[in-house]
Protein backbone atom coordinates (compact mmCIF):
# COMPACT_ATOMS: atom_id res chain seq x y z
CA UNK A 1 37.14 -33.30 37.31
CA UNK A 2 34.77 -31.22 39.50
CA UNK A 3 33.01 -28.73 37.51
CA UNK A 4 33.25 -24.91 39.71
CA UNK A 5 29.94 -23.15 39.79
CA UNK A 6 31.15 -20.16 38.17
CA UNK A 7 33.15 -21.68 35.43
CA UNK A 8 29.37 -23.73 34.79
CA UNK A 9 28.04 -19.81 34.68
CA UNK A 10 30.32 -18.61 32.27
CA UNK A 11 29.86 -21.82 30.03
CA UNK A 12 26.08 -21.05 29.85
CA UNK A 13 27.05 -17.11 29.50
CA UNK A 14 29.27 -17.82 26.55
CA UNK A 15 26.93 -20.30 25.14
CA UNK A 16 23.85 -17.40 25.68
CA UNK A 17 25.91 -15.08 23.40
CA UNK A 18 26.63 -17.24 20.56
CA UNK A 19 23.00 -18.24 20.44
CA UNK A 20 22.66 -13.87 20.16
CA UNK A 21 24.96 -13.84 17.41
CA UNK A 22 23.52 -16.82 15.60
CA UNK A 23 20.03 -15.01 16.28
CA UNK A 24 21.20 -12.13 14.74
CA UNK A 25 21.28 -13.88 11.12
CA UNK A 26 18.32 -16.36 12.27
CA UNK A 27 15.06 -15.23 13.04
CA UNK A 28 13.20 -17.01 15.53
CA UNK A 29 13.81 -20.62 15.73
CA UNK A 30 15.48 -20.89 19.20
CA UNK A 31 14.60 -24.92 19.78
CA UNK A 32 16.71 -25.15 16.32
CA UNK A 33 19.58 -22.87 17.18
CA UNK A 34 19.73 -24.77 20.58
CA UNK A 35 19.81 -28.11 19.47
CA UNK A 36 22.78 -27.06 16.93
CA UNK A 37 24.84 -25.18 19.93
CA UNK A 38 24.27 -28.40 21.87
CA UNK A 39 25.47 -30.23 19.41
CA UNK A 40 28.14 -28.40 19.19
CA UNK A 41 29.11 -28.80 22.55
CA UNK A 42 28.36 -32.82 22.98
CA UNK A 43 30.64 -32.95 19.61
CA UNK A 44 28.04 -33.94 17.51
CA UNK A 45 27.03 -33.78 14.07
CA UNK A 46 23.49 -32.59 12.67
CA UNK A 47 21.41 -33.29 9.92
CA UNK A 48 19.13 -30.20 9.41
CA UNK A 49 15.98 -30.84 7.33
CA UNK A 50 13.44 -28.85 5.85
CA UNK A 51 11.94 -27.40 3.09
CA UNK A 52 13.41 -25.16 0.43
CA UNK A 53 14.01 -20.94 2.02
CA UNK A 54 13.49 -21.80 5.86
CA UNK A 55 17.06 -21.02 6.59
CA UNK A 56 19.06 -24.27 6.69
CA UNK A 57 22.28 -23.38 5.09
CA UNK A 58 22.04 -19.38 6.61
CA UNK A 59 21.87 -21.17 10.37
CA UNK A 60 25.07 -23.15 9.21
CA UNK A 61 26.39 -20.38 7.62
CA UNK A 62 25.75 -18.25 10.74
CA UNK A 63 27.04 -20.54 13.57
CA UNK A 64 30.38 -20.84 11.65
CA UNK A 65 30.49 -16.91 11.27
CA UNK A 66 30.18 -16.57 14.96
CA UNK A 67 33.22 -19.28 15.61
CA UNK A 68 36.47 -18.34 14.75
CA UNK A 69 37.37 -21.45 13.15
CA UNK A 70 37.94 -22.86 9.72
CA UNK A 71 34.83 -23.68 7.52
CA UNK A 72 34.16 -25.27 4.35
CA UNK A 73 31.16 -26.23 2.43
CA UNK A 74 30.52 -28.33 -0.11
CA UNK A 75 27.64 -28.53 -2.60
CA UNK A 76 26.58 -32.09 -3.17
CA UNK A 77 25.85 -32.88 -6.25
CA UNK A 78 25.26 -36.48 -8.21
CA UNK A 79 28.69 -36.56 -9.89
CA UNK A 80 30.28 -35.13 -6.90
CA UNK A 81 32.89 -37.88 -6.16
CA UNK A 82 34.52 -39.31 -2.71
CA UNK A 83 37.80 -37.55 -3.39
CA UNK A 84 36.22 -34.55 -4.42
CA UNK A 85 35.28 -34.48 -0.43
CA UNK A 86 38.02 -36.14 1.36
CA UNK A 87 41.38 -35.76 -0.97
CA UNK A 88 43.45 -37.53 -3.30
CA UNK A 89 47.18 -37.76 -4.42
CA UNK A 90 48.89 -36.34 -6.94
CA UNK A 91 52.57 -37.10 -8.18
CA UNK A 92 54.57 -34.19 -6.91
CA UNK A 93 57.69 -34.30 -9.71
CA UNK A 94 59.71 -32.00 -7.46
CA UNK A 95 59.92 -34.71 -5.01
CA UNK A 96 63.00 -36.67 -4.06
CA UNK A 97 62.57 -39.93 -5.86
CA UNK A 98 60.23 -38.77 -8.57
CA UNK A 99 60.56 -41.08 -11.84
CA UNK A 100 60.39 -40.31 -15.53
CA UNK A 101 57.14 -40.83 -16.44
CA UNK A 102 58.02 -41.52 -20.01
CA UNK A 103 59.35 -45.05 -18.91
CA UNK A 104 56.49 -47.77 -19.38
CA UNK A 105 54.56 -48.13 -16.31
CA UNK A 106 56.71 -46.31 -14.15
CA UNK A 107 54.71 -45.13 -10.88
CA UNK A 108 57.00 -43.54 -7.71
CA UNK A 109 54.68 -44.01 -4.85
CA UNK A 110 57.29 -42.25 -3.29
CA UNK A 111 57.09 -38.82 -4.61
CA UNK A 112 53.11 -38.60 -4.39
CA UNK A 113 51.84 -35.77 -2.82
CA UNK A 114 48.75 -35.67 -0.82
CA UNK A 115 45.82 -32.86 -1.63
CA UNK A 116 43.94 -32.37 1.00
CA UNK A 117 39.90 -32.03 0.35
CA UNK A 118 37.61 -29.89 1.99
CA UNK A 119 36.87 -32.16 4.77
CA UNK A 120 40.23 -30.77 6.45
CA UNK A 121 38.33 -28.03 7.85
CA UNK A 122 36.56 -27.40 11.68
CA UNK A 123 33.24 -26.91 10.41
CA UNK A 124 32.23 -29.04 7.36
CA UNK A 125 28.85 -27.57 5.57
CA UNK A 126 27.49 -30.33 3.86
CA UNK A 127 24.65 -28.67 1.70
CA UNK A 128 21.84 -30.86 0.05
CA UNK A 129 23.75 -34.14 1.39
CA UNK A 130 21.11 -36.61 -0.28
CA UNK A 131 22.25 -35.22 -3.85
CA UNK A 132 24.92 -37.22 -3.82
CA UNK A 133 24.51 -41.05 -4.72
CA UNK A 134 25.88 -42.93 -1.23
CA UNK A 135 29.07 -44.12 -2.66
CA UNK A 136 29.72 -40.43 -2.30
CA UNK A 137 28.43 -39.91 1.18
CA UNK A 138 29.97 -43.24 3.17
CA UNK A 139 33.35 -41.00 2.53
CA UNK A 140 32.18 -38.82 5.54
CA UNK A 141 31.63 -42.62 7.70
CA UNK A 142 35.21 -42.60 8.59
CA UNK A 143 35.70 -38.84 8.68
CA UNK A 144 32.52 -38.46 11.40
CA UNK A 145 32.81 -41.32 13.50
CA UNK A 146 36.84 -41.42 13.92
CA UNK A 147 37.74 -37.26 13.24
CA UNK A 148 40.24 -38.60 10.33
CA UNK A 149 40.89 -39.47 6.86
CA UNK A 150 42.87 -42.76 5.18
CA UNK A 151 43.90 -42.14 1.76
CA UNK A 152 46.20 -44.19 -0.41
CA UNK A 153 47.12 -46.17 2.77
CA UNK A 154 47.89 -43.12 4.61
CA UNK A 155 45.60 -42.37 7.67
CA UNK A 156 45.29 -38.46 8.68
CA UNK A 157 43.71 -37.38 11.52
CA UNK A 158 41.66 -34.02 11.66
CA UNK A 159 42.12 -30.83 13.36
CA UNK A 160 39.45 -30.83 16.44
CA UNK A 161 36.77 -29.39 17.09
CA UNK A 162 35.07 -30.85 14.15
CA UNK A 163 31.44 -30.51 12.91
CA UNK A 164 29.24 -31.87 10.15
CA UNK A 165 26.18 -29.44 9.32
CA UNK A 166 24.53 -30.95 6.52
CA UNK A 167 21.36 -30.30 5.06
CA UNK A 168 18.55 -31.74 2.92
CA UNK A 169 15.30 -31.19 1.64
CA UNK A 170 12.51 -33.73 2.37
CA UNK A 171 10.11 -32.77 -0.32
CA UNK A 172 12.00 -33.34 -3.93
CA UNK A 173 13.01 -36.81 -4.27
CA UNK A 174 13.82 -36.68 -7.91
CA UNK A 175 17.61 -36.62 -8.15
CA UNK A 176 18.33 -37.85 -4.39
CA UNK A 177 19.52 -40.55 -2.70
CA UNK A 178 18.72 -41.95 1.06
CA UNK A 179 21.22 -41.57 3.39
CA UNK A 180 22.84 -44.88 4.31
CA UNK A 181 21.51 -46.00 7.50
CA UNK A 182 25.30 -46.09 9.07
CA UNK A 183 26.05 -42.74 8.13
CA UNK A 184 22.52 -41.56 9.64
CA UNK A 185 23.75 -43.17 12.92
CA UNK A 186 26.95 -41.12 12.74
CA UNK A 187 24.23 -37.73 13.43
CA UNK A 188 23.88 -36.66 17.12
CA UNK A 189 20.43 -34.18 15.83
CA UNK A 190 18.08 -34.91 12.88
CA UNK A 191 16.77 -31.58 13.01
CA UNK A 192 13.26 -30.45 11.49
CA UNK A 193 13.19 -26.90 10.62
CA UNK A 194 9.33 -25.57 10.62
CA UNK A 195 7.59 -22.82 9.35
CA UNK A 196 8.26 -19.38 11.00
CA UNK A 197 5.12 -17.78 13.14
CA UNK A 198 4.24 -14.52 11.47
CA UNK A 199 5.93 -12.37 13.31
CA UNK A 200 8.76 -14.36 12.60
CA UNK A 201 8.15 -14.24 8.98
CA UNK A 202 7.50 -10.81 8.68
CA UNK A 203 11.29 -10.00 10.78
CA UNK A 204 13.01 -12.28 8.74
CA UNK A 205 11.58 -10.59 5.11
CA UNK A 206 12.32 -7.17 7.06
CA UNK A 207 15.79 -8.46 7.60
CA UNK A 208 16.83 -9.85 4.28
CA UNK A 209 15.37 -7.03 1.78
CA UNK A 210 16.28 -3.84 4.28
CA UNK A 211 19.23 -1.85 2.45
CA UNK A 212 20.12 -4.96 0.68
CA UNK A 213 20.48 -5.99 -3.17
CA UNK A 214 19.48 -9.40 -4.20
CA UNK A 215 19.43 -12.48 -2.10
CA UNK A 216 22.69 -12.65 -0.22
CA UNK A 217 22.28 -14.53 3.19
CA UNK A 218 21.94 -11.54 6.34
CA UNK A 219 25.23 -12.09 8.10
CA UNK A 220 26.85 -8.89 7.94
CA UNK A 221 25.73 -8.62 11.80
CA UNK A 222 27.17 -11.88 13.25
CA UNK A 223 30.53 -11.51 14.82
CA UNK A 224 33.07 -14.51 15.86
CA UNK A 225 32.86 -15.17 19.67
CA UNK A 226 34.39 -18.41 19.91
CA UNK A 227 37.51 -19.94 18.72
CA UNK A 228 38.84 -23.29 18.76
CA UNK A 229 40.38 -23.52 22.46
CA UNK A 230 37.15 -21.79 24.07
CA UNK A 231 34.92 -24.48 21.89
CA UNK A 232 37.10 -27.58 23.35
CA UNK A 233 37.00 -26.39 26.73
CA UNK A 234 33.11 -26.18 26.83
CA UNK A 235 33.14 -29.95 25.55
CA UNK A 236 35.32 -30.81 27.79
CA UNK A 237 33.15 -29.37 31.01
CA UNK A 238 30.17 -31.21 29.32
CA UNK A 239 32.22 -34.43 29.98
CA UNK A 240 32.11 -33.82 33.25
CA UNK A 241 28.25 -32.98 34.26
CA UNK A 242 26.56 -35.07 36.44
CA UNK A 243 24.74 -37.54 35.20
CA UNK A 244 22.67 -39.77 37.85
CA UNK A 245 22.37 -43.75 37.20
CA UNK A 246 18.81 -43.11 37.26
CA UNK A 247 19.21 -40.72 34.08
CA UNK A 248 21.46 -43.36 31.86
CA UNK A 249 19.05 -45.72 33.02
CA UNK A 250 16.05 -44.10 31.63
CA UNK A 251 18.12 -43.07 28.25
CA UNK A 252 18.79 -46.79 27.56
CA UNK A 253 15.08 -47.97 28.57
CA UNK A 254 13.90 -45.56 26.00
CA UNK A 255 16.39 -46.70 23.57
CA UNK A 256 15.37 -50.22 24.16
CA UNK A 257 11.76 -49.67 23.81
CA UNK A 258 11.77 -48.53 20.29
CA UNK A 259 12.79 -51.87 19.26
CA UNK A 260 9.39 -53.01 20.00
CA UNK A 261 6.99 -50.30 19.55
CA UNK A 262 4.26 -51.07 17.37
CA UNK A 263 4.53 -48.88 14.09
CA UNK A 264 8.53 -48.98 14.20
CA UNK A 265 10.05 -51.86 11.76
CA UNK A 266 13.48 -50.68 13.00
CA UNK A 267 14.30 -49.73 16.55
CA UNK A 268 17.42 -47.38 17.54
CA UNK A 269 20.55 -49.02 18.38
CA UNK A 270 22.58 -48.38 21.41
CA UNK A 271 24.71 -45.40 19.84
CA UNK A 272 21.46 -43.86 20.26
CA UNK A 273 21.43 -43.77 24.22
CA UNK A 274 25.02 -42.74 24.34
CA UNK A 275 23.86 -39.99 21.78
CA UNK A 276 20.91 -38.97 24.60
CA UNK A 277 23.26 -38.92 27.30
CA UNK A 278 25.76 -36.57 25.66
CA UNK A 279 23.00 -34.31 24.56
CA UNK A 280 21.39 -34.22 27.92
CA UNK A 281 24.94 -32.73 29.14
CA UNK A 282 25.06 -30.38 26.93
CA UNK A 283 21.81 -29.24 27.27
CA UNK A 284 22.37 -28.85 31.03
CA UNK A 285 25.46 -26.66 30.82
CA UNK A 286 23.45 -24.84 28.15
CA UNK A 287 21.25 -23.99 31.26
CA UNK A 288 24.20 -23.38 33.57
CA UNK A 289 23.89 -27.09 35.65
CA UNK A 290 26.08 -29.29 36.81
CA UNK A 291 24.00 -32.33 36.67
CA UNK A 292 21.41 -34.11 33.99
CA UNK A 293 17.86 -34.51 34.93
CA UNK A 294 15.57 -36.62 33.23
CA UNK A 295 13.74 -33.64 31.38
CA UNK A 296 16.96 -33.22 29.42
CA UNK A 297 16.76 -36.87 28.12
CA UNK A 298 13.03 -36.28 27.31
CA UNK A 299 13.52 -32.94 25.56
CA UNK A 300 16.03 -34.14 22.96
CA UNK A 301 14.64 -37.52 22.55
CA UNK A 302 12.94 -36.94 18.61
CA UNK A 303 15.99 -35.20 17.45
CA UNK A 304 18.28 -38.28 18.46
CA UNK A 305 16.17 -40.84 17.73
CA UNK A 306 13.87 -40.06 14.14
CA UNK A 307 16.55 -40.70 12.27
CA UNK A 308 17.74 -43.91 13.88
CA UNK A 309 14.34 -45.68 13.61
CA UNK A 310 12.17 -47.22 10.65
CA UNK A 311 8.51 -46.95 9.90
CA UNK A 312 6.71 -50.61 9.91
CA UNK A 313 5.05 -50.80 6.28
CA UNK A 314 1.31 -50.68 8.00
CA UNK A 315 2.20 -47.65 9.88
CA UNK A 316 3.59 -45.86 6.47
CA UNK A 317 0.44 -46.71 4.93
CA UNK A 318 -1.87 -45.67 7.50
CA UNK A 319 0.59 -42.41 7.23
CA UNK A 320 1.98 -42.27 10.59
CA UNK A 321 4.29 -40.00 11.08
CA UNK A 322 7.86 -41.41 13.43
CA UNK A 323 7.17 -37.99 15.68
CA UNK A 324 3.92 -39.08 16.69
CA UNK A 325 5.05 -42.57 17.34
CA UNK A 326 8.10 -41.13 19.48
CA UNK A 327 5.98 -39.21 21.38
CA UNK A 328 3.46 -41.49 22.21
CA UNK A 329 6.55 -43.98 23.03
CA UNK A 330 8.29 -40.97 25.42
CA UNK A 331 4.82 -41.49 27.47
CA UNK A 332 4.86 -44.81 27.84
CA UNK A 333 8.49 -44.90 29.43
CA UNK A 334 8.37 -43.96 32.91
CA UNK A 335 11.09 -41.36 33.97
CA UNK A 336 12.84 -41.57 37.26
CA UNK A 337 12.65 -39.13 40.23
CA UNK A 338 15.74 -38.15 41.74
């Protein structure tokens, strides 16, 4: 398929006014709103971190607003179960075949009735994720990695496009529970929100207490602007950008070199590269190209790979920080010139 300038403009005009609308709930923050459109648009999932009232859930809550598609959220919680996310089945009496249950041990696994969970949804807010003990969370493995759901036997496959935005707060361990590694894989972004400038700040308290009662989230302003056909035609144009030998190249040398960077226990496994290449594409329709260059790579390397790599014990107690390694690792790998 042979992407047409213009149709590569309108894909980066489109993109330019959901990142308005989502900027019209968030203030500031544009490296975070881009990484979540480009997730968006590589079919990704994200794992947004940061600490308590810097807008995690209200930039989930805000992209969805400006999508017309379905969205659900659940709160995670520690006696949330796996069927409280994904479904269960119920005996539907009405159903042809349906027993008497007052016979001993008499089950009709004919007449059960499926009930869908939340998960049957486009965009899938996952709010404090690590509150739930990881029985709970490897119920999303399946769901993120293959876009469906198996339940009593019976496999269902998800409406597309489908996004995970989950959040977590990296401060307050009491109560939580790490992510399995596996499921951490299944992210495109880990994404780190900071503080606000204080400009920033000072918009964003303007914003939330102007005319307005209590604490409700500011997205009164956001409109929809995408639905579900424009959303799968923009990944499907990302498919098709550019990218030189050169580029994939570089991504897996990167990759490969965190598996033996001193300070990093665990290096990133080859998901990882594929995760940099569809990121890089992406980012470059996000910018209205046609074609990857090795800057793309570069820029989204930290949000694709923190998550996928381990701190050695010496470097944890020297407190190193998996950034700082990254980045000093990003300088080390020589990028290619096209």
């Amino acid at each position: 398929m042979q992407l047409n300038p213009d149709d590569i403009a309108r894909a980066a005009a489109v993109l330019g006014t959901l990142r308005d609308e989502v900027s019209k709930a968030v203030v500031g923050q544009r490296a975070v709103v881009d990484q979540t459109l480009i997730a968006l648009v590589a079919s990704g999932h994200v794992l947004i971190e940061g600490v308590p009232g810097l807008g995690k859930t209200l930039l989930a809550r805000a992209l969805a607003k400006s999508l017309s598609l379905a969205c659900a959220r659940i709160q995670f919680t520690p006696d949330l179960m796996p069927s409280d996310i994904t479904g269960h089945t119920v005996l539907d009496p009405n159903a042809t075949g349906a027993v008497d249950l007052s016979a001993p041990g008499a089950i009709d696994f004919t007449a059960l009735r499926v009930r869908r969970g939340p998960v049957f949804t486009n965009l899938l807010i996952a709010d404090e994720i690590n509150r739930a003990p990881a029985k709970t969370q490897s119920a999303l493995l399946e769901v993120m990695q293959e876009y469906q759901v198996t339940i009593e036997g019976q496999t269902l496959p998800l409406d597309k496009p489908f996004m995970v935005l989950a959040t977590q707060n990296p401060l307050e361990t009491e109560g939580t529970y790490p992510l399995p590694e596996a499921q951490l894989d299944r992210f495109l972004f880990k994404i780190e929100v900071g503080y606000p400038s204080l400009e920033e700040e000072a918009a964003v308290v303007k914003l939330t207490t102007l005319q307005q009662a209590g604490d409700q989230l500011p997205l009164a302003a956001v409109q929809p602007r995408l639905d579900a056909r424009a959303v799968l035609s923009l990944q499907k144009m990302a498919a098709y950008v550019r990218v030189d030998d050169k580029v994939v190249d570089y991504a897996v040398r990167i990759t490969r070199a965190t598996r033996a960077w001193n300070g990093l226990a665990v290096g990133a496994g080859s998901r990882a590269a594929i995760a940099l290449v569809r990121a890089a594409r992406a980012a470059a329709l996000l910018n209205a190209r046609d074609f990857v260059t090795p800057d793309d790579i570069k820029q989204y390397a930290l949000p694709v790979l923190r998550h996928r790599v381990l701190l050695s014990p010496d470097a944890q107690l020297e407190g190193r920080k998996v950034d700082e390694l990254l980045t000093a690792l990003l300088g080390n790998v020589e990028a290619p010139r096209l």
